[in-house]
N, C-alpha and C. Protein backbone atom coordinates (compact mmCIF):
# COMPACT_ATOMS: atom_id res chain seq x y z
N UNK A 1 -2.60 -9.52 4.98
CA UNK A 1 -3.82 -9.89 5.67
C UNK A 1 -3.65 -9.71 7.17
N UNK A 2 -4.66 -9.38 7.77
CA UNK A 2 -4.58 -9.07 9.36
C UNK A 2 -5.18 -10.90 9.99
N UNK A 3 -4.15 -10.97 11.31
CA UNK A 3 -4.26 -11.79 11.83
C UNK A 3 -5.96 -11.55 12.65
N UNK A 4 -5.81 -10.22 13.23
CA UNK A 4 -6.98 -9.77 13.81
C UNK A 4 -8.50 -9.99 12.93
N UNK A 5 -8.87 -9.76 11.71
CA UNK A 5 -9.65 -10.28 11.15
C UNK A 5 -9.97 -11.62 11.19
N UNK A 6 -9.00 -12.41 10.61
CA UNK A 6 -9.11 -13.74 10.46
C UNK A 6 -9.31 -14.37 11.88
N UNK A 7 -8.98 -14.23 12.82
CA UNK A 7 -9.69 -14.28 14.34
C UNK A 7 -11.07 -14.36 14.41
N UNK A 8 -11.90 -13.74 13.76
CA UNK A 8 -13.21 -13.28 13.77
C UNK A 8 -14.13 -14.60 13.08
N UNK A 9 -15.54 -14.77 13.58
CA UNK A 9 -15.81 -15.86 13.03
C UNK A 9 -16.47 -15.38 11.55
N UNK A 10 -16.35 -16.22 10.60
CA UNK A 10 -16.48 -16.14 9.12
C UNK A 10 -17.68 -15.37 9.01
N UNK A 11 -18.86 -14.93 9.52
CA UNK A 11 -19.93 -14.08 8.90
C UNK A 11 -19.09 -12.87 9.44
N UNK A 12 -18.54 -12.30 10.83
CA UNK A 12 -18.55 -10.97 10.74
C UNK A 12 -16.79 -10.40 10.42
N UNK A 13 -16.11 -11.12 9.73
CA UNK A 13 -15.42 -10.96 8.69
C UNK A 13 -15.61 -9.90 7.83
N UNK A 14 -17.01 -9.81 7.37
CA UNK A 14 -17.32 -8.75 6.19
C UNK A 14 -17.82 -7.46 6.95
N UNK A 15 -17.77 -7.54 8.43
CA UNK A 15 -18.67 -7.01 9.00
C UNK A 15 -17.32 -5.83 9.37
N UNK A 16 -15.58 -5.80 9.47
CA UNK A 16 -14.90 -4.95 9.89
C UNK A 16 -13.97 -5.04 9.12
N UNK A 17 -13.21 -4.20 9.33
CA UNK A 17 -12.04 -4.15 8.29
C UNK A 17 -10.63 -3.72 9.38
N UNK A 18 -9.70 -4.06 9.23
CA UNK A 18 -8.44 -3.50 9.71
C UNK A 18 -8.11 -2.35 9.54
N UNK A 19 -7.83 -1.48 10.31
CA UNK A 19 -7.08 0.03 10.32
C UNK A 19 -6.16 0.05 11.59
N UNK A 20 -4.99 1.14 10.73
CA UNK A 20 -3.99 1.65 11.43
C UNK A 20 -4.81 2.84 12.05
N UNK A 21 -4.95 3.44 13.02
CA UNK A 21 -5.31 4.44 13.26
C UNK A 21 -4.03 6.01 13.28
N UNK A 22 -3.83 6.87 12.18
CA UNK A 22 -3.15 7.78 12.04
C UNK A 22 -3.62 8.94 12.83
N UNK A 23 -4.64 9.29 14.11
CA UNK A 23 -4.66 10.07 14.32
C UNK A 23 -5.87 9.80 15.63
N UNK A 24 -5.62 10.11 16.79
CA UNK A 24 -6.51 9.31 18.25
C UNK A 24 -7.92 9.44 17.77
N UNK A 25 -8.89 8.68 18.14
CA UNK A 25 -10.27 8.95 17.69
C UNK A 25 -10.71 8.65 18.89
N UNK A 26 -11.38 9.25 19.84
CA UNK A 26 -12.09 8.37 21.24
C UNK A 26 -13.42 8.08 20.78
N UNK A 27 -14.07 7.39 21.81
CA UNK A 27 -15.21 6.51 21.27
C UNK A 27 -14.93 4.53 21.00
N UNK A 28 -15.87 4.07 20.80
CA UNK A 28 -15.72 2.12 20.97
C UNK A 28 -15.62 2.41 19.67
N UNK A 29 -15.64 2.97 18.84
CA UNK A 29 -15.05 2.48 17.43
C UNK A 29 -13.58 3.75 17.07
N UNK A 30 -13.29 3.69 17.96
CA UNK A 30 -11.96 4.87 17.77
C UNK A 30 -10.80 4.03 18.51
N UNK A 31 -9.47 4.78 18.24
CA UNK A 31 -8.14 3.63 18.69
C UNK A 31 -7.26 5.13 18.67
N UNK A 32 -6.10 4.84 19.09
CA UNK A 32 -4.95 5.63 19.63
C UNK A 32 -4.01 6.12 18.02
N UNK A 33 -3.29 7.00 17.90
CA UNK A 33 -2.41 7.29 16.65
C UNK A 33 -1.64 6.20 17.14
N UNK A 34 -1.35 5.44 16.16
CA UNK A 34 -0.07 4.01 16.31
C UNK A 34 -0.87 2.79 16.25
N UNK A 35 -2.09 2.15 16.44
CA UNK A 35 -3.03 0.97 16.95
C UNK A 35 -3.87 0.61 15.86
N UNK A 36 -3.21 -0.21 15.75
CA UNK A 36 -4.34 -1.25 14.78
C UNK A 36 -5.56 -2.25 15.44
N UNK A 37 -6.14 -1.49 14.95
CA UNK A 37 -7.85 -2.53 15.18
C UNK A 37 -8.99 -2.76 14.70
N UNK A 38 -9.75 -3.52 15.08
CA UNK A 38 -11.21 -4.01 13.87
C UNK A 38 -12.25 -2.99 14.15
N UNK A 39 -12.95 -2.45 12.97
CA UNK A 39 -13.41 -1.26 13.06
C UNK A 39 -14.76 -1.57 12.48
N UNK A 40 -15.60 -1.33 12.50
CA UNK A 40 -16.84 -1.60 11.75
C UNK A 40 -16.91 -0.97 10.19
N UNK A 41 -16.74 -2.04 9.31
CA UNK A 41 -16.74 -1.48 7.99
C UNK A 41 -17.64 -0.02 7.42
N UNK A 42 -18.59 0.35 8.01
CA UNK A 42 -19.18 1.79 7.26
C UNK A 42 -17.97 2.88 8.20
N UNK A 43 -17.41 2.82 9.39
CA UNK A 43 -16.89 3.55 10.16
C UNK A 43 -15.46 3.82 9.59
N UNK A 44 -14.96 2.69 9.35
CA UNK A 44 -13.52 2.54 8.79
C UNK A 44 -13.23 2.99 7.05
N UNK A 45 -14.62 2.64 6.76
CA UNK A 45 -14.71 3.55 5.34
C UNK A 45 -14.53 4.92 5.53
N UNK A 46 -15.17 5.53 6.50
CA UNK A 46 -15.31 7.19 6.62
C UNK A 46 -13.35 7.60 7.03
N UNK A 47 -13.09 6.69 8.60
CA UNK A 47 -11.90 6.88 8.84
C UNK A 47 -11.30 6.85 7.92
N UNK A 48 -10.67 6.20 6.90
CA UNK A 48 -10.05 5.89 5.68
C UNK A 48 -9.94 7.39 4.33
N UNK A 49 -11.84 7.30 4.52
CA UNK A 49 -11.80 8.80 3.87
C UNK A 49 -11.37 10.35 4.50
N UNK A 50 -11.46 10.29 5.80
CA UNK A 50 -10.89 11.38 6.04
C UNK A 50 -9.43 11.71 6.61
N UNK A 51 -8.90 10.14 6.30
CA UNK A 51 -7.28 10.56 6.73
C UNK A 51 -7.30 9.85 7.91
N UNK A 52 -7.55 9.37 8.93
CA UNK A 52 -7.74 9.10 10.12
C UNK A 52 -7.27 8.06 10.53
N UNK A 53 -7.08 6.87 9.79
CA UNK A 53 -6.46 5.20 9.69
C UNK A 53 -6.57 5.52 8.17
N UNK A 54 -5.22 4.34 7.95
CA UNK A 54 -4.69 3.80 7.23
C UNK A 54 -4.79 2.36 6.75
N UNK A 55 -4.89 1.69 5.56
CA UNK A 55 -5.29 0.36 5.40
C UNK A 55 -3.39 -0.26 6.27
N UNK A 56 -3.60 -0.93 6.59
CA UNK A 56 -2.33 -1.54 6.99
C UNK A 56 -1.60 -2.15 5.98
N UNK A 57 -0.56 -1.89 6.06
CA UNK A 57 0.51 -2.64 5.09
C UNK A 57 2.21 -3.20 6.26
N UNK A 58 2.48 -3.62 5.26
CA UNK A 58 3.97 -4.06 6.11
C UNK A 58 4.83 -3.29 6.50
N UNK A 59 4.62 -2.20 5.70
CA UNK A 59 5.54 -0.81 5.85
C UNK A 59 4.94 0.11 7.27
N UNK A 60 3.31 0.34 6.81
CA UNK A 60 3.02 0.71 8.11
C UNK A 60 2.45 0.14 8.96
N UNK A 61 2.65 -1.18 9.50
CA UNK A 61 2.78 -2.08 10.66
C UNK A 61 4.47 -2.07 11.18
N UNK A 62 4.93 -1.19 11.06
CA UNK A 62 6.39 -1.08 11.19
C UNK A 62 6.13 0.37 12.17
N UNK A 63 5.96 1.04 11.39
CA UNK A 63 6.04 2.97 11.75
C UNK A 63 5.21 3.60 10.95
N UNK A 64 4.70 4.51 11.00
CA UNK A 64 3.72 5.13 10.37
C UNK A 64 4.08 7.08 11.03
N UNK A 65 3.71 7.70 10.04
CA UNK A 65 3.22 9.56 9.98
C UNK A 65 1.91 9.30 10.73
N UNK A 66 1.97 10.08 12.06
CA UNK A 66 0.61 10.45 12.51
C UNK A 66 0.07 11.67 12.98
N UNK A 67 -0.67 12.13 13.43
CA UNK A 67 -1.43 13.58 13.78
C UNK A 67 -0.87 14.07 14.86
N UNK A 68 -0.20 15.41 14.92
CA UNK A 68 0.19 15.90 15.76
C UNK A 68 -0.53 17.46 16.34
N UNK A 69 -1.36 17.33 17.68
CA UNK A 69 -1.72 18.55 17.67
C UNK A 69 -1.15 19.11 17.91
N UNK A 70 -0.27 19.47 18.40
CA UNK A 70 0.78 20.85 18.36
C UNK A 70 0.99 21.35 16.95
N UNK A 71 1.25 20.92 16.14
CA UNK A 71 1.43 21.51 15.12
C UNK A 71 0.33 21.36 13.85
N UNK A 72 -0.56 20.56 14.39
CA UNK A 72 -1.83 20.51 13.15
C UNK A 72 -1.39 19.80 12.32
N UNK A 73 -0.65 18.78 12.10
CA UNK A 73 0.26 18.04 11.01
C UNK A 73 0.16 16.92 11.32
N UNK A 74 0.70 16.56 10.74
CA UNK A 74 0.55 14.66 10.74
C UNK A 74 1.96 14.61 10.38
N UNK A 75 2.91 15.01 11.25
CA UNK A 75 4.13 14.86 11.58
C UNK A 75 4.77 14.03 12.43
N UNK A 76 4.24 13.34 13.13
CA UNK A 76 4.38 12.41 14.76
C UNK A 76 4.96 11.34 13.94
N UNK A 77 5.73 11.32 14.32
CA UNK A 77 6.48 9.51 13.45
C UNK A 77 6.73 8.32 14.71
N UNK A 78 5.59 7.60 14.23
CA UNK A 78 5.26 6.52 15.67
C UNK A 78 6.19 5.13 15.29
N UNK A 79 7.21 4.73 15.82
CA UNK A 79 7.69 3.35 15.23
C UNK A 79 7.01 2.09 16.40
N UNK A 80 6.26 1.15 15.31
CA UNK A 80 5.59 0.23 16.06
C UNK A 80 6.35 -0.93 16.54
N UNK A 81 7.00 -0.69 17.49
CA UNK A 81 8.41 -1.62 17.81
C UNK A 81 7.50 -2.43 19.09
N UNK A 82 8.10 -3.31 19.59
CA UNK A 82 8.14 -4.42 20.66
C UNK A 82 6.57 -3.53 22.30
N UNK A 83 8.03 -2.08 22.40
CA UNK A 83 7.55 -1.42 23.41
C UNK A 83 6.42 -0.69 23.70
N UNK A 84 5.71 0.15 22.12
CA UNK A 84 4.99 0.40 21.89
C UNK A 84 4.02 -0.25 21.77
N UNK A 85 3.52 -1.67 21.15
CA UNK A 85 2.85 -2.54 20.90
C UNK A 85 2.15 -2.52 22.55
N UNK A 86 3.48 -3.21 23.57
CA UNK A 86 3.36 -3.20 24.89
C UNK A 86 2.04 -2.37 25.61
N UNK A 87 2.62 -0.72 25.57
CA UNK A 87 2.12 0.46 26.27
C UNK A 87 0.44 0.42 25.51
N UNK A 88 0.76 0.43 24.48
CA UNK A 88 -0.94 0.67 23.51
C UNK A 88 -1.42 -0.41 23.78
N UNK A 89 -1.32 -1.67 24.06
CA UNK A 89 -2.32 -2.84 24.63
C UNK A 89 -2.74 -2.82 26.06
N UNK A 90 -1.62 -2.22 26.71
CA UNK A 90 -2.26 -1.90 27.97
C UNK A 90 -2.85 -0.45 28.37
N UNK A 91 -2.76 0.50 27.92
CA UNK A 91 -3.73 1.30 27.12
C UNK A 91 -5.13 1.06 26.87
N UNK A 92 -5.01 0.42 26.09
CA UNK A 92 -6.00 0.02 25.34
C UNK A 92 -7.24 -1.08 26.72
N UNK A 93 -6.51 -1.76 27.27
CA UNK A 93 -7.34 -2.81 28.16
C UNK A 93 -8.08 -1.54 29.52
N UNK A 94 -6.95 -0.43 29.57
CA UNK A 94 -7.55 0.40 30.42
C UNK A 94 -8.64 1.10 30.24
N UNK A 95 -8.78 1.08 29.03
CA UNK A 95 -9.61 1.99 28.39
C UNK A 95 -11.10 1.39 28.30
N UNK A 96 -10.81 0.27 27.83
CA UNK A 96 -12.04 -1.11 27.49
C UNK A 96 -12.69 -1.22 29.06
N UNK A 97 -11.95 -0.91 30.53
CA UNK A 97 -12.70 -1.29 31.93
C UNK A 97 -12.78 -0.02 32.01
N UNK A 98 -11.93 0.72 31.59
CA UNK A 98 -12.94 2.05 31.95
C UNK A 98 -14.19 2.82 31.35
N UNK A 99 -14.03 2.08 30.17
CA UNK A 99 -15.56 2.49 29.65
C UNK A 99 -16.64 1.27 29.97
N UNK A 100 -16.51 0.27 30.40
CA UNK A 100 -17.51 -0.94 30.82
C UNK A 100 -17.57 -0.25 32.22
N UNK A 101 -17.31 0.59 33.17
CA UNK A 101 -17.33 0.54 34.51
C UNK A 101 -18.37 2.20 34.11
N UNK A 102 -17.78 2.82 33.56
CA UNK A 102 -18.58 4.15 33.43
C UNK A 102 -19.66 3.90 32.68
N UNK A 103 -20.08 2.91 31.71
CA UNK A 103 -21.48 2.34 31.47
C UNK A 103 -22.43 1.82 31.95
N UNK A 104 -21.96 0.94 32.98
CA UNK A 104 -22.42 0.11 33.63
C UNK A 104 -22.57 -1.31 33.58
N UNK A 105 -21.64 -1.44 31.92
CA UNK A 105 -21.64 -2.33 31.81
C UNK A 105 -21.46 -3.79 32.67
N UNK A 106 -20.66 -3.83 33.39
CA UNK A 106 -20.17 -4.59 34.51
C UNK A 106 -21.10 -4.61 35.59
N UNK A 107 -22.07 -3.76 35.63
CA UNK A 107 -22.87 -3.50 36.83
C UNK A 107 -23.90 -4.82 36.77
């Protein structure tokens, strides 16, 4: 079970689902190869179907095979250790003010 779900208040629970993301997706419902996050359930269905995230498990909340463009493969072997966690959250927060600032959101 994802801690990140259960965070969520009990109606929109049904409303996302957890994914590993195996391969970068940009966009507010897209995440980095290596990053687990709450995805909007019709979105995470499609990701899921086309390879793109992974349901999370213990094995791959560890390390995971991800998309490599250089070689068109899903060869990238990401281990989700301490440091990584680190870089992809702050990543990730950069990403969240830089798309609220280029929206206007913040405005």
């Amino acid at each position: 079970r994802s801690a990140l779900r259960w965070a969520l208040a009990p109606e929109l629970q049904l409303d996302f689902l957890p994914v590993l993301f195996a391969k970068t997706v940009l966009g507010p419902q897209g995440g980095f190869a290596g990053e687990e996050r709450l995805v909007k359930l019709d979105m995470a269905k499609k990701y899921l179907e086309e390879g793109t995230c992974v349901a999370p498990t213990e094995e791959n909340r560890k390390a995971l095979w991800c998309y490599n463009p250089d070689t068109n493969a899903f060869d990238r072997y990401i281990e989700r250790n301490e440091e990584f966690l680190e870089f992809a959250s702050r990543k990730r927060q950069w990403l969240d003010v830089y798309w609220r600032v280029n929206t206007g959101y913040l405005l």
